[in-house]
N, C-alpha and C. Protein backbone atom coordinates (compact mmCIF):
# COMPACT_ATOMS: atom_id res chain seq x y z
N UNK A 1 12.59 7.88 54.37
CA UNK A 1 12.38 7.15 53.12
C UNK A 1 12.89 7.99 51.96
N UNK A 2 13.42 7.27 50.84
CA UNK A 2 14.07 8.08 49.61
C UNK A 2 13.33 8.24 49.26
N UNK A 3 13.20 9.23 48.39
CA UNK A 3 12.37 9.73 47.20
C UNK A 3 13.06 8.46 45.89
N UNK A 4 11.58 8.58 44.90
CA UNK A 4 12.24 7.41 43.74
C UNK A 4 13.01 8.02 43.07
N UNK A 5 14.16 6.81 42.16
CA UNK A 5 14.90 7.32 41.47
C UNK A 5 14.12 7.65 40.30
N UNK A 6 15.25 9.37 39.85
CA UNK A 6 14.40 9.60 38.51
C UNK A 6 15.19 8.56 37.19
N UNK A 7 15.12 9.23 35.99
CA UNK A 7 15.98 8.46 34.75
C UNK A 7 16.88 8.51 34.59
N UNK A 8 17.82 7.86 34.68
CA UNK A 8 19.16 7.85 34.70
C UNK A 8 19.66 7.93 32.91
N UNK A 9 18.77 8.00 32.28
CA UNK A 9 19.78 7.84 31.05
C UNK A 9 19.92 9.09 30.59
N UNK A 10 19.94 9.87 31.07
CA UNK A 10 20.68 11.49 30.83
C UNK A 10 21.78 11.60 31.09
N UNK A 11 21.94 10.33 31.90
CA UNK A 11 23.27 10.57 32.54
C UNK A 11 24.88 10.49 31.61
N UNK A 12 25.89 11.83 31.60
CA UNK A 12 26.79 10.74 30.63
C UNK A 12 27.80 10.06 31.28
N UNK A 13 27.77 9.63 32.37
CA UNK A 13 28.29 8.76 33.23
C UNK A 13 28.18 6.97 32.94
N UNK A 14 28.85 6.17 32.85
CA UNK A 14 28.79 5.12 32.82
C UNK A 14 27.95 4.52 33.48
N UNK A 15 27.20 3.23 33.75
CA UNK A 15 26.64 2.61 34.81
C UNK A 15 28.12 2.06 36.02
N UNK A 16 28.86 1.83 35.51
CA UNK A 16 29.99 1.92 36.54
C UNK A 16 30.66 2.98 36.85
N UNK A 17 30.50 4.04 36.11
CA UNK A 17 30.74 5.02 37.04
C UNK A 17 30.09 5.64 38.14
N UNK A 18 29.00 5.42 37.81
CA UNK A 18 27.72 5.96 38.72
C UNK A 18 28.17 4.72 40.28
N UNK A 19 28.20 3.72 40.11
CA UNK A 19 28.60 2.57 40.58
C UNK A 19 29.89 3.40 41.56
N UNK A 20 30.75 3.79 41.35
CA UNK A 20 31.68 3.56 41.95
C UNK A 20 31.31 5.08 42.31
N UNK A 21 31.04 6.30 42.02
CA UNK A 21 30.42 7.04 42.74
C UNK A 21 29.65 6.92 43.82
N UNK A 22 28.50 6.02 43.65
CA UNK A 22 27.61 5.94 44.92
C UNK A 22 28.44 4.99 46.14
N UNK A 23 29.37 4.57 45.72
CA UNK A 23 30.03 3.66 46.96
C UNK A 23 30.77 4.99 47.50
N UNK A 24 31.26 5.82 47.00
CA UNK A 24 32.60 6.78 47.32
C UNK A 24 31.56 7.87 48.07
N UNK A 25 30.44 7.99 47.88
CA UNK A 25 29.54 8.48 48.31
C UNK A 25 28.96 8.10 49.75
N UNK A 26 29.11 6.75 49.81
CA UNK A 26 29.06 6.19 51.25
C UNK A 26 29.99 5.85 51.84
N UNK A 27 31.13 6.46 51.82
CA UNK A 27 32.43 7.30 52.46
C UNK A 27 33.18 6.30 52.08
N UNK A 28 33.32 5.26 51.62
CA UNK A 28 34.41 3.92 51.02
C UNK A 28 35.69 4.68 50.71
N UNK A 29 36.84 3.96 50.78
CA UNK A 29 38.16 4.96 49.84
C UNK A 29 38.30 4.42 48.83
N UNK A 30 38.80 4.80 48.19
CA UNK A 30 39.32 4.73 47.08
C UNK A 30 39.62 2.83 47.07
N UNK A 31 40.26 2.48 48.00
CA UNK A 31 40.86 1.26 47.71
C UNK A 31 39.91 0.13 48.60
N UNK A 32 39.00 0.85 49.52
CA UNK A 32 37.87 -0.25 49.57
C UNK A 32 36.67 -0.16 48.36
N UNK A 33 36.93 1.04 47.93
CA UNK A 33 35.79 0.98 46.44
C UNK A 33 36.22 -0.43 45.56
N UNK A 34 37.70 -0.27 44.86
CA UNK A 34 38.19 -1.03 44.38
C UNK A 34 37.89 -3.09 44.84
N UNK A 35 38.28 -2.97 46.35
CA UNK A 35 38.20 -4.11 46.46
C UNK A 35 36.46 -5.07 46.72
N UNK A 36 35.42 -3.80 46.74
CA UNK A 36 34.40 -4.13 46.99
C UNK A 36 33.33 -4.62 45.27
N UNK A 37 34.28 -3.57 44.02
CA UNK A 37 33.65 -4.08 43.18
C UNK A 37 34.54 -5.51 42.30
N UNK A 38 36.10 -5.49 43.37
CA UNK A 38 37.07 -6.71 42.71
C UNK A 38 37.46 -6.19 41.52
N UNK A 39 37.82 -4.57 41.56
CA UNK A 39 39.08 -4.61 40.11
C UNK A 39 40.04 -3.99 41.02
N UNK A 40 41.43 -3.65 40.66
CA UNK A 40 42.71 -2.70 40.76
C UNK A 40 42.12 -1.34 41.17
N UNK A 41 42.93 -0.99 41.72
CA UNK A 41 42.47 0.16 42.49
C UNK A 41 42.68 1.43 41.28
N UNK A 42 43.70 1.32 39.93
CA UNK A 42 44.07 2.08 39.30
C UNK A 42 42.76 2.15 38.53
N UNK A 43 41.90 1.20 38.65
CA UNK A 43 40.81 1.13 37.54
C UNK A 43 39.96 2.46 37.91
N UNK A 44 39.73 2.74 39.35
CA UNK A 44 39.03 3.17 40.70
C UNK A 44 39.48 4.68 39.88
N UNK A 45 40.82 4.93 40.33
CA UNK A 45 41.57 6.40 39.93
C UNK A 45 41.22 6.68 38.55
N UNK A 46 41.40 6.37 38.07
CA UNK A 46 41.25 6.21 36.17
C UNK A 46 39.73 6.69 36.05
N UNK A 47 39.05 5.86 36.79
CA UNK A 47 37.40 6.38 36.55
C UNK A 47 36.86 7.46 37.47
N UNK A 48 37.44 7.62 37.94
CA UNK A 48 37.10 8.89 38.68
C UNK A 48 37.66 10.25 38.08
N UNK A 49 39.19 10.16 37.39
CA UNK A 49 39.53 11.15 36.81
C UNK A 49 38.87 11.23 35.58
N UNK A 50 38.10 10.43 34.88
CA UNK A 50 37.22 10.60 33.25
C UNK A 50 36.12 11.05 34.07
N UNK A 51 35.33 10.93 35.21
CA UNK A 51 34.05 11.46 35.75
C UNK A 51 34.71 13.12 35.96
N UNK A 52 35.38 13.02 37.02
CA UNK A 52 35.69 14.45 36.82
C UNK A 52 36.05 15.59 35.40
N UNK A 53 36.68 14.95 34.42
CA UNK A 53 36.79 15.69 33.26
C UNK A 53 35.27 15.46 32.78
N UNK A 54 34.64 14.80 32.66
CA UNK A 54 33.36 14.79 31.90
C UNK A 54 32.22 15.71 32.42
N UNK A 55 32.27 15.62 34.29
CA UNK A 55 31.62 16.41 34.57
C UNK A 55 31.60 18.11 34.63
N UNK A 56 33.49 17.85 34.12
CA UNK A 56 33.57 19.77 34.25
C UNK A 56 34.02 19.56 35.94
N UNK A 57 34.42 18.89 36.80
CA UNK A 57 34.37 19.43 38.09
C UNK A 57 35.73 19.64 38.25
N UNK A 58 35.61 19.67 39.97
CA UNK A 58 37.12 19.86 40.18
C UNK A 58 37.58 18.76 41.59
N UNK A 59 36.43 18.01 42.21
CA UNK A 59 37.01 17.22 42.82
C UNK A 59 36.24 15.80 43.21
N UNK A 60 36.22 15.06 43.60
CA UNK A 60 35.65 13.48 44.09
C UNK A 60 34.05 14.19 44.82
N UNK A 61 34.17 15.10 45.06
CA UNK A 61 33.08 15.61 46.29
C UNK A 61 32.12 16.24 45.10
N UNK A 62 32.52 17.08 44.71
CA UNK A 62 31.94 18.02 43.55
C UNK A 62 31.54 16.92 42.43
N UNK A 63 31.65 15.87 42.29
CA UNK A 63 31.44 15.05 41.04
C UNK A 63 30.06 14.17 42.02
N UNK A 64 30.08 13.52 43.06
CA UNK A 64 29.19 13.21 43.75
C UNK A 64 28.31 13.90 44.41
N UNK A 65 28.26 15.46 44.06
CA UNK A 65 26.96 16.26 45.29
C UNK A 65 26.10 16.20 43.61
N UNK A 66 27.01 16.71 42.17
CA UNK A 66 26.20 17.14 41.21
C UNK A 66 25.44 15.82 40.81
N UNK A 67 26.11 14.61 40.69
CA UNK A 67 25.39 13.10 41.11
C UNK A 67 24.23 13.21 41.66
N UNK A 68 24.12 13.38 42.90
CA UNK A 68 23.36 13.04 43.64
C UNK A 68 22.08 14.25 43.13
N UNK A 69 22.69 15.42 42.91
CA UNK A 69 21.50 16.44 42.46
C UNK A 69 20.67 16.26 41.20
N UNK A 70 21.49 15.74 40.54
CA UNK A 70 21.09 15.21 38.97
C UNK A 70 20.01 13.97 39.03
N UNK A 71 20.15 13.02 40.19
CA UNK A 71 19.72 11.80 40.41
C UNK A 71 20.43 10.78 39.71
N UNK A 72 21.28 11.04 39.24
CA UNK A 72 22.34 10.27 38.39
C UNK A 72 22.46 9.20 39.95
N UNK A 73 22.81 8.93 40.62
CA UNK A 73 22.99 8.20 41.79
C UNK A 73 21.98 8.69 42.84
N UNK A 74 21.88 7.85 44.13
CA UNK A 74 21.18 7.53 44.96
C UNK A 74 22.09 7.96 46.21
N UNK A 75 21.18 8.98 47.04
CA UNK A 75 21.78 9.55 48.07
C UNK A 75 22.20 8.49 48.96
N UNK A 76 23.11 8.08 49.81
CA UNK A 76 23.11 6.79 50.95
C UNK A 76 22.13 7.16 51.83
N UNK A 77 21.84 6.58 52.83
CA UNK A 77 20.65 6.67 53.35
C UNK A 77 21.83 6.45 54.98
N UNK A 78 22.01 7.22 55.67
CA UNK A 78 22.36 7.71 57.12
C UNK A 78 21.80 6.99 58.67
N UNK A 79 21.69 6.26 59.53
CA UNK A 79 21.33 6.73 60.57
C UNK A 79 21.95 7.21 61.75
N UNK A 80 21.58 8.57 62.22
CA UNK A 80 22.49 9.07 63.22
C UNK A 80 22.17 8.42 64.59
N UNK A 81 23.34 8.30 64.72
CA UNK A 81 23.66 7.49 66.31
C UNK A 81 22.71 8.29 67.63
C-alpha cells in the first residue's frame, strides 16, 4: 500500500508536468506518453527538457527519482511476477 500523497503545491512543476513524469515513470516512452495523454510527441520532449532545466538535473531518470522523493508525483505501484 502507498503511503498518502503529501502537497504538491511546492512543486514548481506544472500539473502536466508532473503528469507526464509519472507516466515516464511507469516505463511509457516518450511516444506512448505522448499518445496516451493525445498531444505530439514534441510537446512530450519540450516538457521534459523545461522539467529538466527547472529541476537543475541532468536526465529523464534524475528528474523522476527527485519527483518521486519530493512527492511531487506518485511512485507506480509494481507487482513482481
Amino acid at each position: 500500500m502507498s503511503e498518502p500523497l503529501k502537497d504538491r503545491s511546492n512543486s514548481p512543476l506544472t500539473p502536466s508536468q508532473r503528469r507526464t513524469l509519472s507516466l515516464l515513470a511507469e516505463g511509457l516512452s516518450i511516444g506512448e506518453t505522448a499518445a496516451r495523454l493525445s498531444v505530439p510527441r514534441d510537446v512530450i520532449v519540450r516538457d521534459i527538457g523545461t522539467v529538466i532545466t527547472t529541476l537543475g538535473v541532468r536526465s529523464r531518470l534524475q528528474a523522476v527519482l527527485l519527483c518521486m522523493r519530493r512527492w511531487w508525483i506518485e511512485a507506480p505501484e509494481y507487482s513482481i511476477p
